[in-house]
N, C-alpha and C. Protein backbone atom coordinates (compact mmCIF):
# COMPACT_ATOMS: atom_id res chain seq x y z
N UNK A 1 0.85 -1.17 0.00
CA UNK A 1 0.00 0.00 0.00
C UNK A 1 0.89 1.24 0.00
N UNK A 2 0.70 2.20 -0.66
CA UNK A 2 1.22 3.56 -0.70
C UNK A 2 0.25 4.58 -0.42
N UNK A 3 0.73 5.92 0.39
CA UNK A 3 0.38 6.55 0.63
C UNK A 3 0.32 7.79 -0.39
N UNK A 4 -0.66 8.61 -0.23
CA UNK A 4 -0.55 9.96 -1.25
C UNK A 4 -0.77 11.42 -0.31
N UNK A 5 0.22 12.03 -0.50
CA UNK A 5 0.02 12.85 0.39
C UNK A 5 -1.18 14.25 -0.35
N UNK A 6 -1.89 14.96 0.80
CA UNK A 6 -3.04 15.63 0.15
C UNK A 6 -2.74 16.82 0.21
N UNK A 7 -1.66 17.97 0.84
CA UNK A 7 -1.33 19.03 0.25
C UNK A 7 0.12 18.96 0.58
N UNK A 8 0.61 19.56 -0.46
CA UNK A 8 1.86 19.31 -0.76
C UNK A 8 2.18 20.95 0.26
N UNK A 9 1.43 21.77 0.00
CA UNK A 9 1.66 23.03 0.20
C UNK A 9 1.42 23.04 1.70
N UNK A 10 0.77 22.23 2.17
CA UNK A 10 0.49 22.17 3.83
C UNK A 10 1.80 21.83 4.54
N UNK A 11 2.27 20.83 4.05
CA UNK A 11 3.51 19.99 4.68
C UNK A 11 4.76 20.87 4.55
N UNK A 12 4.69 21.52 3.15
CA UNK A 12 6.04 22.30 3.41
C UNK A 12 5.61 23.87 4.24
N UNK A 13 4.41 24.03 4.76
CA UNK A 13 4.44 25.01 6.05
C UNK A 13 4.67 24.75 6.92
N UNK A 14 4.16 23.24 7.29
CA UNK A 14 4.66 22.40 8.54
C UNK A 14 6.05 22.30 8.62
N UNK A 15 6.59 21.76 7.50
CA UNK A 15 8.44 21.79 7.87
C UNK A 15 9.03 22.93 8.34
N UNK A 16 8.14 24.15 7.20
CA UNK A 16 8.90 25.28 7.98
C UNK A 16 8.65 25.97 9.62
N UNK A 17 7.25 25.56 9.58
CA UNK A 17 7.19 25.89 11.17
C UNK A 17 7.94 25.53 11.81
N UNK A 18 8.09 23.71 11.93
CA UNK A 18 8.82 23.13 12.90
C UNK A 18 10.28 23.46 12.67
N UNK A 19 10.67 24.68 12.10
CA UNK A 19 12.05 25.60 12.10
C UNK A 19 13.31 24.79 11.14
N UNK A 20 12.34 23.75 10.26
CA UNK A 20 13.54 22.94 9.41
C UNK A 20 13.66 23.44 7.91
N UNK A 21 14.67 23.60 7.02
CA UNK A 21 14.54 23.44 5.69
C UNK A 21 14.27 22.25 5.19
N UNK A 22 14.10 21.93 3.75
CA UNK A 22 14.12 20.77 3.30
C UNK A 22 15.04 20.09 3.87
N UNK A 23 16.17 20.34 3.17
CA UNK A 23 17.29 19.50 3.69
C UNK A 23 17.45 18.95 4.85
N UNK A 24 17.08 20.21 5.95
CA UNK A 24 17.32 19.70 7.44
C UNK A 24 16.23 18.88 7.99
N UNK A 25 14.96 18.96 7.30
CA UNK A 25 14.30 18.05 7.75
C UNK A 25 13.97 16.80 7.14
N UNK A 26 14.96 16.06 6.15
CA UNK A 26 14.75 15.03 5.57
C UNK A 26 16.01 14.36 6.16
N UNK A 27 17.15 15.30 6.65
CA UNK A 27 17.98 14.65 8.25
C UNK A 27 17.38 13.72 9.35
N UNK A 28 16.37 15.03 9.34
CA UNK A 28 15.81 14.79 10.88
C UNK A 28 14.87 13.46 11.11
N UNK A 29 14.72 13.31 9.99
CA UNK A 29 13.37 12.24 9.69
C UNK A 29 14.24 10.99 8.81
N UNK A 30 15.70 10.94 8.57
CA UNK A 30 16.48 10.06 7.92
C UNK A 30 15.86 9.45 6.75
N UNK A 31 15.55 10.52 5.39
CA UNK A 31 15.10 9.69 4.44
C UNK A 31 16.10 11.29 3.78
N UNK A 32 16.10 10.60 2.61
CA UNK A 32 16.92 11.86 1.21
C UNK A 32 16.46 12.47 1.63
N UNK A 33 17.00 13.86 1.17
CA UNK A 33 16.30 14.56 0.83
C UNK A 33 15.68 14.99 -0.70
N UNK A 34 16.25 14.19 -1.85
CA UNK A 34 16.01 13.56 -2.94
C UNK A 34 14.61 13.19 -2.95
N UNK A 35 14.36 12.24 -2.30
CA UNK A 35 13.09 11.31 -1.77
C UNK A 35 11.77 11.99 -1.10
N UNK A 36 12.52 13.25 -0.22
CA UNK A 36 11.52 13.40 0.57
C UNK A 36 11.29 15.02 -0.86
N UNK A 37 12.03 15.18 -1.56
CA UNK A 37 11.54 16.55 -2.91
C UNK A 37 10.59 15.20 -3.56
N UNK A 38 10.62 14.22 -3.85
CA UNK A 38 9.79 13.49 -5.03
C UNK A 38 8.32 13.77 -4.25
N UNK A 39 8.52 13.16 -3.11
CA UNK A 39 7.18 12.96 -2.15
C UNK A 39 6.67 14.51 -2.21
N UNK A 40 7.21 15.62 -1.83
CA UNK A 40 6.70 17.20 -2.15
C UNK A 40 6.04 17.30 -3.24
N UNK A 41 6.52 16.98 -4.22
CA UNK A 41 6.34 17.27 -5.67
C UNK A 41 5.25 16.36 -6.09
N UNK A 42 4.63 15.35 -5.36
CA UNK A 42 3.87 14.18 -5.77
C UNK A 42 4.32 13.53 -7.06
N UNK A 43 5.83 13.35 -7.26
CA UNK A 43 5.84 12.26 -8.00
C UNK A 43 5.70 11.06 -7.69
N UNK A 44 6.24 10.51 -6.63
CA UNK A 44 6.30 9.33 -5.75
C UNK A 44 5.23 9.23 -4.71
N UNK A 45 4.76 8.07 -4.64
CA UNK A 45 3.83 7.71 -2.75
C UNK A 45 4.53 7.14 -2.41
N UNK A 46 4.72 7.94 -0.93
CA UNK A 46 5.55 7.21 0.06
C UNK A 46 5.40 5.58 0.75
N UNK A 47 5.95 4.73 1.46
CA UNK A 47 5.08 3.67 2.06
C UNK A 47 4.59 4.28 3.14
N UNK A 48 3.66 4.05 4.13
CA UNK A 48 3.05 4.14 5.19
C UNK A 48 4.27 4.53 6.34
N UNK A 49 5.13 3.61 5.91
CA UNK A 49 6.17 3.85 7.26
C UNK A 49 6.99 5.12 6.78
N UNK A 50 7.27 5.77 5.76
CA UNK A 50 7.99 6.79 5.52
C UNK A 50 7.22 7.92 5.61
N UNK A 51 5.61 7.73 5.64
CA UNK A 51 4.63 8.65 5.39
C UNK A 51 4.54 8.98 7.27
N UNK A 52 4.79 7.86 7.94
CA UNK A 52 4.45 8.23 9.17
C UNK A 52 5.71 8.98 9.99
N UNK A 53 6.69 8.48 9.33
CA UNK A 53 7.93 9.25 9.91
C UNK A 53 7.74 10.96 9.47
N UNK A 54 7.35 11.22 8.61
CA UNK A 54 6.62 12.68 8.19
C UNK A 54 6.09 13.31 8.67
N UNK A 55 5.20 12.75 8.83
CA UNK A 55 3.91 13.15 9.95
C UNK A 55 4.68 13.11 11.29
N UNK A 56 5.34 12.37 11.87
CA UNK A 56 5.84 12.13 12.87
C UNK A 56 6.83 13.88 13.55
N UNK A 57 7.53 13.58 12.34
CA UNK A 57 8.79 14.88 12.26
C UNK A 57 8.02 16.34 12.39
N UNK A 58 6.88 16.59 11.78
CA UNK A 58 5.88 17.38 12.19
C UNK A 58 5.13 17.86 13.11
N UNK A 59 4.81 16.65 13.82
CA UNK A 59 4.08 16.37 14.68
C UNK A 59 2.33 16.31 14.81
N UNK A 60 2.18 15.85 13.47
CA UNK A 60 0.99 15.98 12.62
C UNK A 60 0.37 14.07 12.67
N UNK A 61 -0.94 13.93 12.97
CA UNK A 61 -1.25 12.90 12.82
C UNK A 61 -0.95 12.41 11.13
N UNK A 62 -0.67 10.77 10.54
CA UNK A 62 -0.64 10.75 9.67
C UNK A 62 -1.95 10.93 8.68
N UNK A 63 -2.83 10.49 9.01
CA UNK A 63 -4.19 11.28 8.39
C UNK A 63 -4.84 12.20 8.28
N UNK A 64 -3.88 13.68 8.97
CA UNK A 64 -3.88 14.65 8.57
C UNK A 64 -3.08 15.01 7.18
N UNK A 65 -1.99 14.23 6.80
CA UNK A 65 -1.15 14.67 5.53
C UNK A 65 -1.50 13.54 4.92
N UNK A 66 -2.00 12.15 4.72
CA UNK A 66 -1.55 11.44 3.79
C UNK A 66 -3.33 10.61 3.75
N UNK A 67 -3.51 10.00 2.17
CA UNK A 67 -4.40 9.01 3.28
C UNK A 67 -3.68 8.25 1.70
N UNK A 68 -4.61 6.94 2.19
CA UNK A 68 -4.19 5.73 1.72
C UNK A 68 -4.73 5.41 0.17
N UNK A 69 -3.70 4.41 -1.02
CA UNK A 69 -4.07 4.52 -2.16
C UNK A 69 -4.43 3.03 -1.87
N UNK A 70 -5.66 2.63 -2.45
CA UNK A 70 -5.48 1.12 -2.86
C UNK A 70 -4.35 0.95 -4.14
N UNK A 71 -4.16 -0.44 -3.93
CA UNK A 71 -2.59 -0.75 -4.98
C UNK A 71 -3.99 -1.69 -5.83
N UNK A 72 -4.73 -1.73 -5.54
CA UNK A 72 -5.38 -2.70 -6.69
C UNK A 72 -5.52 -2.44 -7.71
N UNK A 73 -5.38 -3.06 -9.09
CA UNK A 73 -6.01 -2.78 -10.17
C UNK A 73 -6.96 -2.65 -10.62
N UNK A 74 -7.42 -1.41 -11.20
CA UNK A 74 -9.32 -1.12 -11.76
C UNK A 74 -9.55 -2.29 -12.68
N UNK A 75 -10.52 -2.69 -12.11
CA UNK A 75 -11.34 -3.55 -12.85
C UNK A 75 -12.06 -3.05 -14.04
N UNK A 76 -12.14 -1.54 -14.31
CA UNK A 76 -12.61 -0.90 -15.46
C UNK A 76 -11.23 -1.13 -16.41
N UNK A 77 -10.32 -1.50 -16.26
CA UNK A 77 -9.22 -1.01 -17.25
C UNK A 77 -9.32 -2.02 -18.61
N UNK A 78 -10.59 -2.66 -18.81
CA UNK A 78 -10.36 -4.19 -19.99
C UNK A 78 -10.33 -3.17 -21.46
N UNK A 79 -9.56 -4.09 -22.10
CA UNK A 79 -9.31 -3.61 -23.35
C UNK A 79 -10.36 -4.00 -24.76
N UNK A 80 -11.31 -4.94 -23.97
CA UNK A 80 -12.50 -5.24 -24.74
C UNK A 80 -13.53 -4.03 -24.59
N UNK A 81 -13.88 -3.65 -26.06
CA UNK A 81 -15.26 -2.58 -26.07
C UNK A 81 -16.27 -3.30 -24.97
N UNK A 82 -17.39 -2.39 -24.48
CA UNK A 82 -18.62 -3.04 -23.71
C UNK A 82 -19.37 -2.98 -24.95
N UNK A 83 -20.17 -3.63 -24.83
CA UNK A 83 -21.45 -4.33 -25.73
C UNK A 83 -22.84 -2.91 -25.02
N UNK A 84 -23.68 -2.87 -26.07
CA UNK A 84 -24.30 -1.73 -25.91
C UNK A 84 -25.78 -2.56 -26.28
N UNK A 85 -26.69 -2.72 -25.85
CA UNK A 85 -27.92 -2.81 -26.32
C UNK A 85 -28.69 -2.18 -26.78
C-alpha cells in the first residue's frame, strides 16, 4: 500500500514551522532529501512507514497529511469494447 500525500503546500508550512529546511528536515526524519523533494512534488507515494515518519517529524497525525491509495487494479481497465444494447 502507498500513501498519497493531500497538500503538498500544507507539509512544506509544517516543515517550515517546525524551524527545518528541506534539507534539514529530511535529516531529521532520515530519508533523502532527494526522496523526501519526489514525495513534495507528488511524484512518488511514500510507504506508510515513511509517510508516518513525516507526519511524525511534524508532529501531525498521519491522516492529517496522507491518506491511503489502494494498490489494486481497476477492474474498469479491460481492453474489450462493452457491448451496448
Amino acid at each position: 500500500m502507498k500513501m498519497r500525500l493531500i497538500s503538498p503546500d500544507s507539509l512544506r508550512e509544517r516543515i517550515a514551522l517546525s524551524g527545518y529546511s528541506q534539507n534539514g528536515f529530511s535529516r531529521h526524519i532520515n530519508v533523502t532529501s532527494g526522496y523526501l523533494s519526489l514525495v513534495l512534488n507528488q511524484e512518488v507515494d511514500p510507504s506508510p512507514v515513511i509517510a508516518k515518519k513525516i507526519s511524525k517529524g511534524v508532529g501531525a497525525e498521519i491522516a492529517d497529511l496522507f491518506f491511503a491509495l489502494d494498490g489494486r487494479k481497476s477492474e474498469t481497465s479491460s481492453t474489450e469494447p462493452e457491448e451496448v444494447s
